[in-house]
N, C-alpha and C. Protein backbone atom coordinates (compact mmCIF):
# COMPACT_ATOMS: atom_id res chain seq x y z
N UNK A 1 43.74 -17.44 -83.96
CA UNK A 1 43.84 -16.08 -83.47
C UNK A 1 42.63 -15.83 -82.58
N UNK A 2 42.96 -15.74 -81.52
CA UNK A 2 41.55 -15.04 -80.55
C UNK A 2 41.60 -14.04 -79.89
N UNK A 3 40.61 -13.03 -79.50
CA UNK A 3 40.53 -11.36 -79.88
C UNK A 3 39.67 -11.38 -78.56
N UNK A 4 39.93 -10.23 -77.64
CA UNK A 4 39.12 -9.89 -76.85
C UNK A 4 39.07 -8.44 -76.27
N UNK A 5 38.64 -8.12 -75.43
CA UNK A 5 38.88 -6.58 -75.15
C UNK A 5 39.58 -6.92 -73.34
N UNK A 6 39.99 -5.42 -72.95
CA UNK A 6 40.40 -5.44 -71.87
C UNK A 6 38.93 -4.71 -70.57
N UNK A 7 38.95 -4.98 -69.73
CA UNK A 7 38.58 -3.90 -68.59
C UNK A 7 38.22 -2.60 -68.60
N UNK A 8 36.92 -2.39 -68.95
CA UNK A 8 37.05 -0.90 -68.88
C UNK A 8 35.64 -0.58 -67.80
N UNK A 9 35.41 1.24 -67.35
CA UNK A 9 34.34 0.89 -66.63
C UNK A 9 33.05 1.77 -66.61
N UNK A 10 31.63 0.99 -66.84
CA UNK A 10 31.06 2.00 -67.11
C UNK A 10 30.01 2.93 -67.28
N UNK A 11 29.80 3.53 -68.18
CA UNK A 11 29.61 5.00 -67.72
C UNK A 11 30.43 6.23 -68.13
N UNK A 12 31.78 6.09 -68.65
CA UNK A 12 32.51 6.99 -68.91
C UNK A 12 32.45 6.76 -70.50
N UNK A 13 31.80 6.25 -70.81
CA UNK A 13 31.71 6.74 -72.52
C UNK A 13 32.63 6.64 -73.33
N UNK A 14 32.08 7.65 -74.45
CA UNK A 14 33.37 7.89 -75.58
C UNK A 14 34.82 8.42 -75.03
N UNK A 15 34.62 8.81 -73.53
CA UNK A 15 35.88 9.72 -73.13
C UNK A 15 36.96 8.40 -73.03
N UNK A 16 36.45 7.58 -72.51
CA UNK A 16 37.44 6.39 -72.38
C UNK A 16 37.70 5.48 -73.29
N UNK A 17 38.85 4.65 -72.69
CA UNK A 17 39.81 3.61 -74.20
C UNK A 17 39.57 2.05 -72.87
N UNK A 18 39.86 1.03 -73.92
CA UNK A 18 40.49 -0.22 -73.74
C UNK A 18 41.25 -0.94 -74.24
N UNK A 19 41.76 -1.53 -74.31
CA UNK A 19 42.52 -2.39 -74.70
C UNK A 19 41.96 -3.37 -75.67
N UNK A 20 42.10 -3.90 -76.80
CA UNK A 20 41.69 -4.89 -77.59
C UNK A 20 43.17 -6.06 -77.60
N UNK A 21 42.53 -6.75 -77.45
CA UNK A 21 44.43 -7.97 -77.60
C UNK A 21 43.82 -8.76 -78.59
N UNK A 22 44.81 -9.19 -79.46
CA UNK A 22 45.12 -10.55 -80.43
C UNK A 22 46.13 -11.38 -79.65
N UNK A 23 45.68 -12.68 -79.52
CA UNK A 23 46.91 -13.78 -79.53
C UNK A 23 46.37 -14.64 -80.72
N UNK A 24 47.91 -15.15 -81.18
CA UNK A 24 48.24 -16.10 -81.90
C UNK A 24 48.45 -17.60 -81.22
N UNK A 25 47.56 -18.71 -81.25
CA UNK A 25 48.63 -19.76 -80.53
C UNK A 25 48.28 -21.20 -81.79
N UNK A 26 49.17 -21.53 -81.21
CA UNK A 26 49.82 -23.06 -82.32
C UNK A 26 49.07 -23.75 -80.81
N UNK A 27 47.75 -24.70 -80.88
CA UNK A 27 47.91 -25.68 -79.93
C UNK A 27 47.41 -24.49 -78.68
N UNK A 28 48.44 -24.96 -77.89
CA UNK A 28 48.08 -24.05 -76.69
C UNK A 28 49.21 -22.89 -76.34
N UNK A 29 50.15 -23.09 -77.50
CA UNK A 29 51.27 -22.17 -77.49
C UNK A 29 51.58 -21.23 -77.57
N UNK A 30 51.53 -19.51 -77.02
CA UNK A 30 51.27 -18.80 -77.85
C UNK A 30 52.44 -18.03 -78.25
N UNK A 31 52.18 -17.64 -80.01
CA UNK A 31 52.93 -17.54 -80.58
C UNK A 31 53.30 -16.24 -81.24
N UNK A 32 52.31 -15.33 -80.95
CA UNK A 32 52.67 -13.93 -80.64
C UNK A 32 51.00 -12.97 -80.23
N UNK A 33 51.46 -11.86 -80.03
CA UNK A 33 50.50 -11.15 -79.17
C UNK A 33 50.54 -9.11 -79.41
N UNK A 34 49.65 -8.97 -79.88
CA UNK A 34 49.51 -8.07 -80.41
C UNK A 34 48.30 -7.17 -79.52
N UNK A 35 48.35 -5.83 -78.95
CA UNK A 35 46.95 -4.70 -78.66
C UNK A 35 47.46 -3.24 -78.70
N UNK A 36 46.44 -3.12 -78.79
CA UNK A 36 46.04 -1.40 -78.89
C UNK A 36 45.01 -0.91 -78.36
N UNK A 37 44.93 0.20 -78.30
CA UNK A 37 43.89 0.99 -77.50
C UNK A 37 42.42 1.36 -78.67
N UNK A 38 41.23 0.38 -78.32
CA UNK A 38 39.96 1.22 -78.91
C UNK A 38 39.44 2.04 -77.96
N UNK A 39 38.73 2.91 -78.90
CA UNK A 39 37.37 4.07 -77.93
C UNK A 39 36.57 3.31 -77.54
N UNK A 40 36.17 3.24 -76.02
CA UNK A 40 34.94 2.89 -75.68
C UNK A 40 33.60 3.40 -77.06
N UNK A 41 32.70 2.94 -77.34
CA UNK A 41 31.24 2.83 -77.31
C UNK A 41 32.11 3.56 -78.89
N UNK A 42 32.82 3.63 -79.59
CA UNK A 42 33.48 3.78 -80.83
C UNK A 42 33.11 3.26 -81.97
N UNK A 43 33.80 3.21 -82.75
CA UNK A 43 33.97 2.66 -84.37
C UNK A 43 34.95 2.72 -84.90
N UNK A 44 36.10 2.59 -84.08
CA UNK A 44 37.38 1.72 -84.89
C UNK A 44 37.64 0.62 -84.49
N UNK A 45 37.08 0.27 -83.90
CA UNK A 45 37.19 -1.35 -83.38
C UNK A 45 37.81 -2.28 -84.29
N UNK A 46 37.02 -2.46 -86.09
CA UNK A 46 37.21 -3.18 -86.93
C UNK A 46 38.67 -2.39 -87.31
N UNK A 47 38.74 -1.39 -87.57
CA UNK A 47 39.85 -0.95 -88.13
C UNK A 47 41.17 -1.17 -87.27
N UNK A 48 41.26 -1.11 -86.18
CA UNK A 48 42.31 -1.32 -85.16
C UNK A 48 42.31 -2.84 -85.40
N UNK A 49 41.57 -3.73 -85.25
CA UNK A 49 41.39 -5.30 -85.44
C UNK A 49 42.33 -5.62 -86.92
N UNK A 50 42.51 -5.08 -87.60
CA UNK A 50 43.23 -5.52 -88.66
C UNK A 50 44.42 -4.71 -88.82
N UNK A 51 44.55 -3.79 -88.44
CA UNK A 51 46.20 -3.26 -88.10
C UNK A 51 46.71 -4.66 -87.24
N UNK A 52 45.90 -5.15 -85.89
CA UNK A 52 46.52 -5.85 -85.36
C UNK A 52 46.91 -7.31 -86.27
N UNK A 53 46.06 -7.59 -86.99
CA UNK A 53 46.41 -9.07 -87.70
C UNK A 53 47.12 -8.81 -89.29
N UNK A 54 48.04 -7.73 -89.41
CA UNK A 54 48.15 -7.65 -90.53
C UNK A 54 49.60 -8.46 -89.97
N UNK A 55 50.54 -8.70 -91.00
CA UNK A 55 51.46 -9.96 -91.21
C UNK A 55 51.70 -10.72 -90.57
N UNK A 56 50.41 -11.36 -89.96
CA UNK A 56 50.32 -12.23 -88.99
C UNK A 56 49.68 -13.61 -90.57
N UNK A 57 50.36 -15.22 -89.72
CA UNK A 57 49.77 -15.93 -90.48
C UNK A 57 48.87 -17.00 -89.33
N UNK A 58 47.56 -17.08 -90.11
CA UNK A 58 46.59 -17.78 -89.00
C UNK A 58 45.74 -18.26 -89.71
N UNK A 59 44.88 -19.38 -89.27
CA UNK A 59 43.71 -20.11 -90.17
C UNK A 59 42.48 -19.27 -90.13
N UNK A 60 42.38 -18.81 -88.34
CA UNK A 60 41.05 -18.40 -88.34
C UNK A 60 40.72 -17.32 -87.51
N UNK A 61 39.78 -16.51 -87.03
CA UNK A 61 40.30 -15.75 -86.10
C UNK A 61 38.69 -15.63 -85.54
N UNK A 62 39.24 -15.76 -83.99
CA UNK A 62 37.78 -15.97 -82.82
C UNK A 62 37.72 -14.88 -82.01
N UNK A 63 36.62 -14.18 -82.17
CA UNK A 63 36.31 -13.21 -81.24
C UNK A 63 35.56 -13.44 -80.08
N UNK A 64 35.76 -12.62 -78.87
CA UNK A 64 34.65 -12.54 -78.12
C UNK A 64 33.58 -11.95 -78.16
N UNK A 65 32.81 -12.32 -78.86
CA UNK A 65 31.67 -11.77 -79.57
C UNK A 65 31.66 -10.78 -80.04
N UNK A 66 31.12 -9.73 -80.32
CA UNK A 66 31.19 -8.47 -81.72
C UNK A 66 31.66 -7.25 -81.34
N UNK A 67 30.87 -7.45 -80.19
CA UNK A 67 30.93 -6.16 -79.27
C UNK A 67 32.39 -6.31 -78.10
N UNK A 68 32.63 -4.96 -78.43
CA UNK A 68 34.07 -4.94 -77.73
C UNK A 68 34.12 -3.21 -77.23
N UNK A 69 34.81 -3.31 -75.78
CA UNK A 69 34.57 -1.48 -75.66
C UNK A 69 33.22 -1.26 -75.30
N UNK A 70 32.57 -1.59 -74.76
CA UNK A 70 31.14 -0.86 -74.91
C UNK A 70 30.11 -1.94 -75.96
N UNK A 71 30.03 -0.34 -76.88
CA UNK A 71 29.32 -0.93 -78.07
C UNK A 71 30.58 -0.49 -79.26
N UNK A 72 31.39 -1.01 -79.15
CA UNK A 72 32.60 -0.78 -80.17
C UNK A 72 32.27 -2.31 -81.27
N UNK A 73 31.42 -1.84 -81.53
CA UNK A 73 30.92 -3.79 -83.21
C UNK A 73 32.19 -3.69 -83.87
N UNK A 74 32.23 -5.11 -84.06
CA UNK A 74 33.22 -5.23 -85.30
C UNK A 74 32.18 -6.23 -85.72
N UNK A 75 32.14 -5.48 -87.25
CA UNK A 75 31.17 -6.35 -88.59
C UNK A 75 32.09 -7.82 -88.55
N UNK A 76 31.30 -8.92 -88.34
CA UNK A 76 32.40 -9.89 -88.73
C UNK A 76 32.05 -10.53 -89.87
N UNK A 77 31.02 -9.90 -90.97
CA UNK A 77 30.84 -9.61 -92.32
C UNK A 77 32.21 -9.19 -92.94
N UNK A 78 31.98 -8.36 -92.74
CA UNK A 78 33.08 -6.85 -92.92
C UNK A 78 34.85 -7.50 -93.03
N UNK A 79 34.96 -8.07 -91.72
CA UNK A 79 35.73 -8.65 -91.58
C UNK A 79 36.87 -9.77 -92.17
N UNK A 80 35.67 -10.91 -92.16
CA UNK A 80 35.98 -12.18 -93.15
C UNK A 80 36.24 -11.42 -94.52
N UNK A 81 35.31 -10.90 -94.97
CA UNK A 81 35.83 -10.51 -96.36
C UNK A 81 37.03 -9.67 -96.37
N UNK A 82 37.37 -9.29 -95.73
CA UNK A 82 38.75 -8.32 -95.83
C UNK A 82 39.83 -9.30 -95.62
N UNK A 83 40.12 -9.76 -94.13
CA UNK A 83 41.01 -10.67 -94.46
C UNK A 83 40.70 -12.52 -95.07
N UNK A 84 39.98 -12.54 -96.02
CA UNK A 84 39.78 -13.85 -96.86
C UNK A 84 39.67 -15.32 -95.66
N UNK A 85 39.63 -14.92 -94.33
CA UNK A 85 39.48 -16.09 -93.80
C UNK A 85 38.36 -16.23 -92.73
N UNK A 86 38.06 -17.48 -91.73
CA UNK A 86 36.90 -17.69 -91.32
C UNK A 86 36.56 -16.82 -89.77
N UNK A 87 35.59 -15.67 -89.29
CA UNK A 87 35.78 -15.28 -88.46
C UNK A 87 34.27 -16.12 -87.44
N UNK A 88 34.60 -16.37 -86.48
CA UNK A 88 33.61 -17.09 -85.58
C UNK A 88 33.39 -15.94 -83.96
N UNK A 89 32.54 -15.64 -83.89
CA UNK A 89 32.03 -14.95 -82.66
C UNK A 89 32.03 -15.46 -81.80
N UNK A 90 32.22 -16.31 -80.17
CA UNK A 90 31.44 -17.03 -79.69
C UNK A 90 31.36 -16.01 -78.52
N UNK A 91 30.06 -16.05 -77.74
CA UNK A 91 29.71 -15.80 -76.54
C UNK A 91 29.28 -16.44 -75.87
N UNK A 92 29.39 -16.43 -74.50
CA UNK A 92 28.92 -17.48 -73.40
C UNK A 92 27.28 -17.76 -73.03
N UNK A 93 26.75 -16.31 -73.27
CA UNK A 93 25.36 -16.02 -73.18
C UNK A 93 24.82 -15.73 -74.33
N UNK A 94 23.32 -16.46 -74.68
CA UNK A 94 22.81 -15.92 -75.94
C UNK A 94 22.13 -14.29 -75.81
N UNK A 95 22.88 -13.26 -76.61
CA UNK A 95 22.21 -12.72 -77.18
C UNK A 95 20.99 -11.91 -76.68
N UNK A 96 20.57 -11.07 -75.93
CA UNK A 96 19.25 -10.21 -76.16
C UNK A 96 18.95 -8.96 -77.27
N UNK A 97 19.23 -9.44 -78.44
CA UNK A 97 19.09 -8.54 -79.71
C UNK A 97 18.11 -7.39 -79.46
N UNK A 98 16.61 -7.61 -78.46
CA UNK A 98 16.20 -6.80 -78.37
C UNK A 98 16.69 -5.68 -77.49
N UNK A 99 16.98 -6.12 -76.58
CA UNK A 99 17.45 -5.30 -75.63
C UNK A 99 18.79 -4.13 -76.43
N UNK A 100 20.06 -5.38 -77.15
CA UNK A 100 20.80 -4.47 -77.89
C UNK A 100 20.24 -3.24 -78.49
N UNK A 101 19.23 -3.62 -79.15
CA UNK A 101 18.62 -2.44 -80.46
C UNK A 101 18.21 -1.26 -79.89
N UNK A 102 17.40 -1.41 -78.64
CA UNK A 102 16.63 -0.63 -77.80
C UNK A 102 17.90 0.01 -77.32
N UNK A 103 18.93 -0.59 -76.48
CA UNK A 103 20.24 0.06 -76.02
C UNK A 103 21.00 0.98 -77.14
N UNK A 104 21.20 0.50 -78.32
CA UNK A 104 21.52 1.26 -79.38
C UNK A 104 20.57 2.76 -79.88
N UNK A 105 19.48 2.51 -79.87
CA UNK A 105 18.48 3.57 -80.14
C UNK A 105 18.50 4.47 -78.88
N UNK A 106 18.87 4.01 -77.69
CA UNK A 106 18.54 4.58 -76.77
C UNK A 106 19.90 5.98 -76.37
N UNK A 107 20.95 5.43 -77.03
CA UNK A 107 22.39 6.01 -76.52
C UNK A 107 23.37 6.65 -78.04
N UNK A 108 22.94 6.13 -79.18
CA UNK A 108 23.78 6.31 -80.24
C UNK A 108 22.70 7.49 -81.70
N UNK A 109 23.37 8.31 -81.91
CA UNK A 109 22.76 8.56 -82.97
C UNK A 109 22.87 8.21 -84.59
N UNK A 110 24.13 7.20 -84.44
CA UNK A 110 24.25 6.19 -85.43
C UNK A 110 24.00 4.71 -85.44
N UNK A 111 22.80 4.70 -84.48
CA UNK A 111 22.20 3.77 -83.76
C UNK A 111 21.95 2.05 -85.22
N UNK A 112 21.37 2.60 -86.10
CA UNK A 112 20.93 2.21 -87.28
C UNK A 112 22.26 1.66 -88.23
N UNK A 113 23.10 2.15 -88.20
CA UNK A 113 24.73 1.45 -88.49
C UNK A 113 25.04 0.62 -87.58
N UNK A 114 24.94 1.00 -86.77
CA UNK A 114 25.91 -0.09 -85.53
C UNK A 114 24.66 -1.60 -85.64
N UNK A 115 23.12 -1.36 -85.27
CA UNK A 115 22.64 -2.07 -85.77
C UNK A 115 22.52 -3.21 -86.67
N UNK A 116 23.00 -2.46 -88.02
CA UNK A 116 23.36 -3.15 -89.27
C UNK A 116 24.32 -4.06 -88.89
N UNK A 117 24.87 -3.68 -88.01
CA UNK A 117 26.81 -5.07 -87.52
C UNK A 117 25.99 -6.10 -87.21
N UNK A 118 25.06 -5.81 -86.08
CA UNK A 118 24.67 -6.78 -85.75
C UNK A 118 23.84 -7.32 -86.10
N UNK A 119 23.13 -6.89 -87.07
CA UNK A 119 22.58 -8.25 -87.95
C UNK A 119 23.30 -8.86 -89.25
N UNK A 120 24.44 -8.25 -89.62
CA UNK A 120 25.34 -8.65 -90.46
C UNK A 120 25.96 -10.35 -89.84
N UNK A 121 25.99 -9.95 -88.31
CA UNK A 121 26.73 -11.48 -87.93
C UNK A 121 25.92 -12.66 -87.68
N UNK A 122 24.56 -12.56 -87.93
CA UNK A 122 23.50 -13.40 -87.75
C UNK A 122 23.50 -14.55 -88.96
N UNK A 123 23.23 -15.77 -88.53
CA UNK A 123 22.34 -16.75 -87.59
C UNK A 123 23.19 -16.87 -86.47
N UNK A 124 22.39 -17.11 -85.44
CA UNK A 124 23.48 -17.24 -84.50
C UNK A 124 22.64 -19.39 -84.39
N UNK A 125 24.04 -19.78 -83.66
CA UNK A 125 24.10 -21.08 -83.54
C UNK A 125 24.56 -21.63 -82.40
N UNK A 126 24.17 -22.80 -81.64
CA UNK A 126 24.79 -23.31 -80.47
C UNK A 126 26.19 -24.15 -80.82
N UNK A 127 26.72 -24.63 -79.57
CA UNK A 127 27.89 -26.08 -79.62
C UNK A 127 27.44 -26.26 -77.58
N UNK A 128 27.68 -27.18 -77.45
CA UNK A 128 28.32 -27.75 -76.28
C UNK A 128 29.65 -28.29 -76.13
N UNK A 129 30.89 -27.82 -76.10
CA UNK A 129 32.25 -28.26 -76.25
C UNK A 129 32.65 -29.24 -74.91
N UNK A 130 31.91 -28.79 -73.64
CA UNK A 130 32.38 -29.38 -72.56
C UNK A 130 31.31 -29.80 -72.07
N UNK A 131 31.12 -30.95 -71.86
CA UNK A 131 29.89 -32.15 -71.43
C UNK A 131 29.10 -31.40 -70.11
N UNK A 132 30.11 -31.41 -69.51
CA UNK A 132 29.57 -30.80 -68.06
C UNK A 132 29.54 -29.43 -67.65
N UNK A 133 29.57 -28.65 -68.50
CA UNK A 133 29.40 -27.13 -68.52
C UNK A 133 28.41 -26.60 -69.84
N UNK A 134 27.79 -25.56 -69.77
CA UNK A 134 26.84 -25.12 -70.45
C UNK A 134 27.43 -24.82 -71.59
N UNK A 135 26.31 -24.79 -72.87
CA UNK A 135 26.79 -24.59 -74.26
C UNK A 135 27.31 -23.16 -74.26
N UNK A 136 27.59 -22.64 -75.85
CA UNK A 136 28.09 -21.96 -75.98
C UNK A 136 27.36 -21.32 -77.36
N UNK A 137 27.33 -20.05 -77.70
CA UNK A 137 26.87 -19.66 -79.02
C UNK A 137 27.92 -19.24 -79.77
N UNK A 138 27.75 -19.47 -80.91
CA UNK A 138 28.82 -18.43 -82.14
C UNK A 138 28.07 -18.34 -83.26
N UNK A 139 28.35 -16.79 -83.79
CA UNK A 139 28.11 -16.78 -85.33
C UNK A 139 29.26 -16.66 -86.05
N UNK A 140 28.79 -17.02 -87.58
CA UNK A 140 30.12 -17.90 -88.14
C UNK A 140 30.24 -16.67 -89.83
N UNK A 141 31.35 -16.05 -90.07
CA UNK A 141 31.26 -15.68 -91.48
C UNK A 141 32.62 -16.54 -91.78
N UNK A 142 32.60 -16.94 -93.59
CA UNK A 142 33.55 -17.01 -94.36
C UNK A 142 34.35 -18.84 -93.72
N UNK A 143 33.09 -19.50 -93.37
CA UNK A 143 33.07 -21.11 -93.20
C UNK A 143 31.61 -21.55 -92.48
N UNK A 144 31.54 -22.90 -93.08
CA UNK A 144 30.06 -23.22 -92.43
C UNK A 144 30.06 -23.14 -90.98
N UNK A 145 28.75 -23.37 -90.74
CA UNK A 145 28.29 -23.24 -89.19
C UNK A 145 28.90 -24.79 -88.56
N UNK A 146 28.92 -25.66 -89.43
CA UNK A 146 29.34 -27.05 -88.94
C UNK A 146 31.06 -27.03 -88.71
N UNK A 147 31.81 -26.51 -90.11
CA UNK A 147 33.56 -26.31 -89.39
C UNK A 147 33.82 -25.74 -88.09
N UNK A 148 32.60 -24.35 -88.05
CA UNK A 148 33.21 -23.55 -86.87
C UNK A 148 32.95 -23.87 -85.81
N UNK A 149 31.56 -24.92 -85.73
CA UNK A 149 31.52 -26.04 -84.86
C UNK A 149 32.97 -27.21 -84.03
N UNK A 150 33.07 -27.38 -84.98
CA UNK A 150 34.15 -28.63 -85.41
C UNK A 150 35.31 -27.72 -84.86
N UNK A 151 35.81 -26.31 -84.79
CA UNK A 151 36.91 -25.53 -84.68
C UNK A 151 36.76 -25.39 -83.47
N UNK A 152 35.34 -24.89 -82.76
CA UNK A 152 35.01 -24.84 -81.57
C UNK A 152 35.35 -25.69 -80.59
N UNK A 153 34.96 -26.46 -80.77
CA UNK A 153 34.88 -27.72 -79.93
C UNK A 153 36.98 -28.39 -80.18
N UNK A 154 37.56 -27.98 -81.05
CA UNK A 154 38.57 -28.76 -81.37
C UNK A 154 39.54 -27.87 -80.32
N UNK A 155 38.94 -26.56 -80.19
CA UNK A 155 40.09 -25.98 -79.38
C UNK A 155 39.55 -25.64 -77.77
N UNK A 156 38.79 -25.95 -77.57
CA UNK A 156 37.75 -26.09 -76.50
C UNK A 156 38.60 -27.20 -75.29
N UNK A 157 39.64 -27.22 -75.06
CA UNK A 157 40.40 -28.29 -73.84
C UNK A 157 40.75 -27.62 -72.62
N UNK A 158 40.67 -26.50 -72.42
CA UNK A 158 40.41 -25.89 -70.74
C UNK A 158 39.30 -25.87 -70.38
N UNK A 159 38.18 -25.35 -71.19
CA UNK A 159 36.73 -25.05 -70.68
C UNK A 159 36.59 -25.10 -71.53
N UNK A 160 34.92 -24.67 -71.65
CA UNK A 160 34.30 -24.02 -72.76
C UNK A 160 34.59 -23.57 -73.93
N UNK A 161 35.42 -22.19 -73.38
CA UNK A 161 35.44 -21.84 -74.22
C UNK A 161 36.80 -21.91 -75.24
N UNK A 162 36.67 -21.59 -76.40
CA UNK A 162 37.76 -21.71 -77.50
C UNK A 162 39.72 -21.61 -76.49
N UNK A 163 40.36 -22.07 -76.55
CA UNK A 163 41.21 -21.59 -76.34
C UNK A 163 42.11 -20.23 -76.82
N UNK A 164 42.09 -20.02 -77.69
CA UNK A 164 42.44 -18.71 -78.25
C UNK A 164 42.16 -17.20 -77.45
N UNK A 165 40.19 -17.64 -77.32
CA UNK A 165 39.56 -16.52 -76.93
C UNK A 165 39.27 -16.46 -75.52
N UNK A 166 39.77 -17.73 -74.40
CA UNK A 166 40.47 -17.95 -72.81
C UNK A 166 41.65 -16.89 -73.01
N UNK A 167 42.64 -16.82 -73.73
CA UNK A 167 43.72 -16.86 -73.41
C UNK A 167 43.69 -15.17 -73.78
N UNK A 168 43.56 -14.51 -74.83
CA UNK A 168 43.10 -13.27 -75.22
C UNK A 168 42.41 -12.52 -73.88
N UNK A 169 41.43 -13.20 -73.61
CA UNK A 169 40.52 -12.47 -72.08
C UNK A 169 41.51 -12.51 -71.43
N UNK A 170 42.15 -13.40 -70.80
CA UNK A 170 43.39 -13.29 -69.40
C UNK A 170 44.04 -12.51 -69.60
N UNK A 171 44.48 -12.29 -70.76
CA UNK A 171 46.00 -11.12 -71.40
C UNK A 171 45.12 -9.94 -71.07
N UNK A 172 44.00 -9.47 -71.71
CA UNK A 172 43.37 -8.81 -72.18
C UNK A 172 43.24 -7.80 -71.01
N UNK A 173 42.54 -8.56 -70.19
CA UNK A 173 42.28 -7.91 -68.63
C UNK A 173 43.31 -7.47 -67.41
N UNK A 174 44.57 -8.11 -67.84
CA UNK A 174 45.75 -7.85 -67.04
C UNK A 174 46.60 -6.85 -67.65
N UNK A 175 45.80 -5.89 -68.68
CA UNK A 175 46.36 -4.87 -69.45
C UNK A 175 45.60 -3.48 -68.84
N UNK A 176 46.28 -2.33 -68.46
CA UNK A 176 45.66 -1.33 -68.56
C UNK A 176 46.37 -0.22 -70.30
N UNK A 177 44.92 0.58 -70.53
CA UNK A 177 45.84 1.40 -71.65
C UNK A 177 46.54 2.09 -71.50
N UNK A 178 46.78 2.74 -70.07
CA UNK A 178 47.36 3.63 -69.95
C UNK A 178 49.34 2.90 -70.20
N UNK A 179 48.90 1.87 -69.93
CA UNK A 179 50.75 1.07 -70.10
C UNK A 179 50.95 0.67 -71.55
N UNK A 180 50.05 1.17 -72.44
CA UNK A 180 50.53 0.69 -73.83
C UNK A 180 51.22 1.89 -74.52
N UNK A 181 52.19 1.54 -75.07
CA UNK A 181 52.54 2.45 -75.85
C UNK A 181 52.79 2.40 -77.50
N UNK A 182 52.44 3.18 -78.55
CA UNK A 182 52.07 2.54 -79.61
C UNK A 182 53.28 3.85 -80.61
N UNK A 183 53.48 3.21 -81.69
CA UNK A 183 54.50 4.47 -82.65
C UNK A 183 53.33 5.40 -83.11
């Protein structure tokens, strides 16, 4: 399962939405596809994230890193333990935690929660999946740092990055919210 957000632009804040997508794929197949609309710079992120994977069956599920929407965190603490399986972050760039915190303090008055996400998903860890392109980071809940390694790299045959979480971004971005419609 790989998870990403859609396009949004900004500056417009809490007033605005994006798109979050799930795909499912077997291989490179994909086997179903699920989004909805989060709040920019929000906190349903996690909660919308599991409406989307509920009777869905999957081993593992890969995000594009935590942050989605803005600063929309999904705990991937939080996460793994809810649905009992392994959640892996990866991002292309490591990380400026400081900068995050300072950005958080600087814009949120629940600055200190959202915070907490992000050190909930820590250690963060490298892979190199593709010889001739730059590594990659992920943090790993609910399997070692070495499987999600091993997961990384196993689905890693276009580029870099995971296949799941390629294929999620492409969907992801060729979505506006205004074309979703939800019951």
């Amino acid at each position: 399962m790989g998870v990403d957000d859609g396009a949004f632009w900004a500056g417009r804040g809490r007033l605005g939405k994006t798109v979050l997508v799930a795909v499912l794929l077997e291989g490179a197949r994909i086997v179903d596809l699920r989004l909805a609309p989060i709040q920019l710079d929000g906190v349903d992120g996690l909660q919308v994230l599991l409406k989307l994977l509920k009777q869905l069956a999957y081993d593992v599920v890969m995000l594009s890193g935590i942050s989605f929407g803005g600063f929309n965190l999904i705990d991937i603490k939080e996460l793994a333990s809810t649905i009992s399986k392994p959640v892996i972050a990866v991002v292309r760039e490591k990380p400026n935690n400081r900068a995050v915190r300072d950005a958080l303090r600087k814009h949120f008055d629940d600055w200190r929660r959202r915070w907490a996400i992000v050190q909930h998903a820590a250690p963060l860890y490298s892979c190199k999946p593709v010889p001739d392109e730059p590594g990659l980071y992920f943090e790993v809940k609910g399997t070692s740092p070495s499987t999600a390694r091993r997961i990384i790299m196993g689905s890693s045959f276009v580029s870099r990055l995971p296949e799941p979480v390629r294929v999620a971004g492409i969907l992801a971005k060729g979505v506006r919210v205004s074309s979703i419609s939800l019951p």
